[in-house]
PDB file of N, CA and C in Angstrom:
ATOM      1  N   UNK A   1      -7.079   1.568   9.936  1.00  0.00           N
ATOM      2  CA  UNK A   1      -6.217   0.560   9.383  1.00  0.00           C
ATOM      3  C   UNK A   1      -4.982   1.241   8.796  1.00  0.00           C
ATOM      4  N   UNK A   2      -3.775   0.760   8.752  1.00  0.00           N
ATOM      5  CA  UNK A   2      -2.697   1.069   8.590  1.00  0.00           C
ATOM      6  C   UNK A   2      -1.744   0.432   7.529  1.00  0.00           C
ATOM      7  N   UNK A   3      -1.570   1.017   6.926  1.00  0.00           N
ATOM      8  CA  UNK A   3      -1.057  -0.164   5.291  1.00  0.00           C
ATOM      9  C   UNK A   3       0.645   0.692   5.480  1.00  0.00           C
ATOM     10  N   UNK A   4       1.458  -0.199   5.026  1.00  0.00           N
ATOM     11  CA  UNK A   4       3.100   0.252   4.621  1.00  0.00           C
ATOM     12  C   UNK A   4       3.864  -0.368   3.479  1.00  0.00           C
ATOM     13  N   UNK A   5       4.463   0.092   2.879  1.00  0.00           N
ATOM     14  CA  UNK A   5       4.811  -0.310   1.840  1.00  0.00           C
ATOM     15  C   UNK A   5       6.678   0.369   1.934  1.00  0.00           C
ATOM     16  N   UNK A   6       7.574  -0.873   1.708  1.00  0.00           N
ATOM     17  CA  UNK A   6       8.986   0.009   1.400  1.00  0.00           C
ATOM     18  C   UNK A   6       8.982  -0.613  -0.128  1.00  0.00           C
ATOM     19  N   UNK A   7      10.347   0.398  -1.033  1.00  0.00           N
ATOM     20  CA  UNK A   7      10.651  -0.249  -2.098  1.00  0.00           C
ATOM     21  C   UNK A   7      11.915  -0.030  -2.489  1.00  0.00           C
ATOM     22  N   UNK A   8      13.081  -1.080  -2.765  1.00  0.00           N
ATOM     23  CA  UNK A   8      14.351  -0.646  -2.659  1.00  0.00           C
ATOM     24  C   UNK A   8      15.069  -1.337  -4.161  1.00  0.00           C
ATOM     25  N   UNK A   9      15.583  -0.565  -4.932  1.00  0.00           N
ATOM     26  CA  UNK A   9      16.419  -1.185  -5.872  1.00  0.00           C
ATOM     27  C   UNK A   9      17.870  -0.906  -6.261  1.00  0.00           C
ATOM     28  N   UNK A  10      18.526  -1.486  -6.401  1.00  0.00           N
ATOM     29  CA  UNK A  10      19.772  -1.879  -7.024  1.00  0.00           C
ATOM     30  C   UNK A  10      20.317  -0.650  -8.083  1.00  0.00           C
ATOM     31  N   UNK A  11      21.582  -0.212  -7.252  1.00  0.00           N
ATOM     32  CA  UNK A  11      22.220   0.570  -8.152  1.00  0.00           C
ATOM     33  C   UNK A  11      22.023   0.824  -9.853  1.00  0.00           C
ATOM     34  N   UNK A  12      22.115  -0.378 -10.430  1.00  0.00           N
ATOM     35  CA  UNK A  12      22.033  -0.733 -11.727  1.00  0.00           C
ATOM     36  C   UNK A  12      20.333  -0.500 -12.096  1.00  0.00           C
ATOM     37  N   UNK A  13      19.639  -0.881 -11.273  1.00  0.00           N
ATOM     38  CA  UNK A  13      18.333  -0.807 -11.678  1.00  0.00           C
ATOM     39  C   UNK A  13      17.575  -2.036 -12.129  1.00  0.00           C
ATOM     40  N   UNK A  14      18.594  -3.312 -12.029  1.00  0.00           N
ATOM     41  CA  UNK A  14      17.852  -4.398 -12.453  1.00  0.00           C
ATOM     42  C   UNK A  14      16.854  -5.306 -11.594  1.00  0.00           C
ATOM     43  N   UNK A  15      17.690  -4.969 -10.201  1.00  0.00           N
ATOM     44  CA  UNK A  15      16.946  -5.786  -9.373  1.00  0.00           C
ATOM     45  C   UNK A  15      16.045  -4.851  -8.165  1.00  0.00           C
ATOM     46  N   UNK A  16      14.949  -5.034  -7.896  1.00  0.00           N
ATOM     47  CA  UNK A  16      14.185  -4.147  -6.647  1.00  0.00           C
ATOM     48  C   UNK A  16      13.594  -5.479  -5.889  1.00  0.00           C
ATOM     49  N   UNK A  17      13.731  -4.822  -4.352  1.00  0.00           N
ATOM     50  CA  UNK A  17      12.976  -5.970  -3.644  1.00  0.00           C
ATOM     51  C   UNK A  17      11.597  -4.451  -2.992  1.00  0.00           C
ATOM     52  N   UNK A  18      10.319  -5.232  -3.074  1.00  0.00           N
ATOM     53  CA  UNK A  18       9.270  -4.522  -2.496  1.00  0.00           C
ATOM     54  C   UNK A  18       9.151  -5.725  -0.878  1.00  0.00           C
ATOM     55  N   UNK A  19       8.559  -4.535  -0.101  1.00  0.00           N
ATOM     56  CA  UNK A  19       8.048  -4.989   1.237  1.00  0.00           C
ATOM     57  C   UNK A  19       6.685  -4.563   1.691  1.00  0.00           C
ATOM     58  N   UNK A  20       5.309  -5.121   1.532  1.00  0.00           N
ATOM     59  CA  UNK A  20       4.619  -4.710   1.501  1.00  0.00           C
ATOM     60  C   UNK A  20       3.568  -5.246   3.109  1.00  0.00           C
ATOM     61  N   UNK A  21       2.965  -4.573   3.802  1.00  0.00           N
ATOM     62  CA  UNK A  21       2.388  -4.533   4.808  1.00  0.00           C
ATOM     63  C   UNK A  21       0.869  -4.139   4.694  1.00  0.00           C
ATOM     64  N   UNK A  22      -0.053  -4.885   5.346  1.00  0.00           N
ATOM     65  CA  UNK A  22      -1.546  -4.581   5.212  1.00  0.00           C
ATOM     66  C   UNK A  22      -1.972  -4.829   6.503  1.00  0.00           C
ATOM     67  N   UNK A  23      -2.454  -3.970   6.896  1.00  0.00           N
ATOM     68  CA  UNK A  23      -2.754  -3.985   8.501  1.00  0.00           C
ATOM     69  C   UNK A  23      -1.966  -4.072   9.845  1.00  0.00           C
ATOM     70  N   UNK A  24      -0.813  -2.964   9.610  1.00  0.00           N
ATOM     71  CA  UNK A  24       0.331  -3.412  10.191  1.00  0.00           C
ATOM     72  C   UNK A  24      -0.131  -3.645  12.004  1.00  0.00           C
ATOM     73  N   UNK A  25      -1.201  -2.819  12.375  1.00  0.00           N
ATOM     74  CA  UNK A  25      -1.654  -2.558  13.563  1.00  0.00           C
ATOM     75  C   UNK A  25      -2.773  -3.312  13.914  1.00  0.00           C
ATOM     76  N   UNK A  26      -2.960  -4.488  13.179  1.00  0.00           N
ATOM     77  CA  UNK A  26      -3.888  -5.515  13.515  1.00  0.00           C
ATOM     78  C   UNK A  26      -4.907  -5.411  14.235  1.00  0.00           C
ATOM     79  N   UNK A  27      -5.259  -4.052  13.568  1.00  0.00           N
ATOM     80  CA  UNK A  27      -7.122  -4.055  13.930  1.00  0.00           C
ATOM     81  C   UNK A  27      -8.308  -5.075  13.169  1.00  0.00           C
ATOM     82  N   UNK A  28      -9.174  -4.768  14.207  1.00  0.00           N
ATOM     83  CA  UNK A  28     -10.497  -6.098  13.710  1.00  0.00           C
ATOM     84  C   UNK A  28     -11.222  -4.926  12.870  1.00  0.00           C
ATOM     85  N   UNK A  29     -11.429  -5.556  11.724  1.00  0.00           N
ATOM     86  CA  UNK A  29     -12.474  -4.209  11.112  1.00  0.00           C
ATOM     87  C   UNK A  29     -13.790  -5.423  10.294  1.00  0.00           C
ATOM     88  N   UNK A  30     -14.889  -4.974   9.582  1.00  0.00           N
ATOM     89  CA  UNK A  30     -15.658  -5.926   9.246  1.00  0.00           C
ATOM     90  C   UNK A  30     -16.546  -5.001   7.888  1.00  0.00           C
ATOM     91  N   UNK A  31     -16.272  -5.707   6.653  1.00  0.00           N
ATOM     92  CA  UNK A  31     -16.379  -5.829   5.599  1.00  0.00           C
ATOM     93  C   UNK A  31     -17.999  -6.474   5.759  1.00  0.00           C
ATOM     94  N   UNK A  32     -19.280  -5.829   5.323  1.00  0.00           N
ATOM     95  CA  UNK A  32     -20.256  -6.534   4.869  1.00  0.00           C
ATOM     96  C   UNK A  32     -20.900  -5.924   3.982  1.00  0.00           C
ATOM     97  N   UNK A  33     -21.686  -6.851   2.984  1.00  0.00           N
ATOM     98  CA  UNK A  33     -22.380  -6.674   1.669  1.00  0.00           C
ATOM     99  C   UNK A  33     -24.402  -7.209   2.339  1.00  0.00           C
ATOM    100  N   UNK A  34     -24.581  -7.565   3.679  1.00  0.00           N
ATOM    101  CA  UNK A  34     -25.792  -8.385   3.833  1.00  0.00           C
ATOM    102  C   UNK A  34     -26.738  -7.278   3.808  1.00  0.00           C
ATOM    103  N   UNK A  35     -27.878  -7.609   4.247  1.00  0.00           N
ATOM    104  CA  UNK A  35     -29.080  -6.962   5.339  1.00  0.00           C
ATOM    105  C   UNK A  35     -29.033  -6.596   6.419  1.00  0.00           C
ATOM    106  N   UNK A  36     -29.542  -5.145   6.771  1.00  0.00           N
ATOM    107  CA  UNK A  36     -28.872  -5.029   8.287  1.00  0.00           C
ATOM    108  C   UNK A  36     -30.514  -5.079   9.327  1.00  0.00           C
ATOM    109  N   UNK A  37     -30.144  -5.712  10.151  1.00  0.00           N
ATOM    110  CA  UNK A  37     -30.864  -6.015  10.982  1.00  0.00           C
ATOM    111  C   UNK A  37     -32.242  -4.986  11.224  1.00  0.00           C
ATOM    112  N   UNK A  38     -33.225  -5.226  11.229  1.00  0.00           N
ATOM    113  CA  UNK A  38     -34.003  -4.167  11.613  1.00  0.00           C
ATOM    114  C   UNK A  38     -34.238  -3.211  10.798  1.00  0.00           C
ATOM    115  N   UNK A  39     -34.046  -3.656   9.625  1.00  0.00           N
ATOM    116  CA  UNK A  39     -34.258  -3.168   8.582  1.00  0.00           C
ATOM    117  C   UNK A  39     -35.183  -3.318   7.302  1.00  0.00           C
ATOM    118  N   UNK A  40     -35.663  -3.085   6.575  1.00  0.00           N
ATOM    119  CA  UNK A  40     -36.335  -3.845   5.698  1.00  0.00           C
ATOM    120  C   UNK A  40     -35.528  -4.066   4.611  1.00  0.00           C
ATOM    121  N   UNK A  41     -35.953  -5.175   4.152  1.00  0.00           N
ATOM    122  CA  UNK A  41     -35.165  -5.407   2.836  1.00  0.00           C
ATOM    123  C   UNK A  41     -35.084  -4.560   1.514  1.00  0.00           C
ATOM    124  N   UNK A  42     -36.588  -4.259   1.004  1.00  0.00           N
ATOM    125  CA  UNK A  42     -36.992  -3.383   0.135  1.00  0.00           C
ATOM    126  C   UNK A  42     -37.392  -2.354   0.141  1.00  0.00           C
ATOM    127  N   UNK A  43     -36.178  -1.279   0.764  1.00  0.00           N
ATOM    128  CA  UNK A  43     -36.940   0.031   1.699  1.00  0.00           C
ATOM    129  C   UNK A  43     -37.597   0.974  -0.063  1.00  0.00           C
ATOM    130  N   UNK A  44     -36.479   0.112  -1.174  1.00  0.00           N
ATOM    131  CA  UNK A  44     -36.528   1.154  -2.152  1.00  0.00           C
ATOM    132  C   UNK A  44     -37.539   1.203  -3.096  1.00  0.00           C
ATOM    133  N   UNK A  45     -38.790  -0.059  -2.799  1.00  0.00           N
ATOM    134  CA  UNK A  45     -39.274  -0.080  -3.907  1.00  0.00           C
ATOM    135  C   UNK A  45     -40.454   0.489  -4.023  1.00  0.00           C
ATOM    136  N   UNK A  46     -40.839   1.501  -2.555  1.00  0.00           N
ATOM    137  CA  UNK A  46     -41.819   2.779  -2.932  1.00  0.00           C
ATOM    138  C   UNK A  46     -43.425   2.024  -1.957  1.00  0.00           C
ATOM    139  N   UNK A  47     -43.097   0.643  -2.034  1.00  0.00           N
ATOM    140  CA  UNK A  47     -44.425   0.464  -1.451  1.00  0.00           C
ATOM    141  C   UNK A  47     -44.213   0.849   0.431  1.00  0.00           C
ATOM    142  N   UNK A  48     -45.517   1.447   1.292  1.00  0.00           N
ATOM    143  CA  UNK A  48     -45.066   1.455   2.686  1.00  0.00           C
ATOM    144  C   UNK A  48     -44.635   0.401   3.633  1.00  0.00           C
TER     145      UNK A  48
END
């Protein structure tokens, strides 16, 4: 994944414009918190 960021301000310093980019290369990627298949749920709790 590919993130970009520009940031440009004003002589004076009062004004900045940001340009910010998140995934500029629009890949599929996949975020999970579940159970994974084929797995046991409670591998941790010592019983076999």
């Amino acid at each position: 994944m590919v993130d970009a960021a520009i940031s440009l301000y004003s002589e004076d310093g009062r004004h900045q414009f940001n340009l910010i980019g998140r995934n500029v290369t629009d890949e599929i990627y996949a975020i999970t918190a579940g159970a994974t298949p084929r797995r046991c749920a409670n591998f941790n709790s010592g019983s076999p």
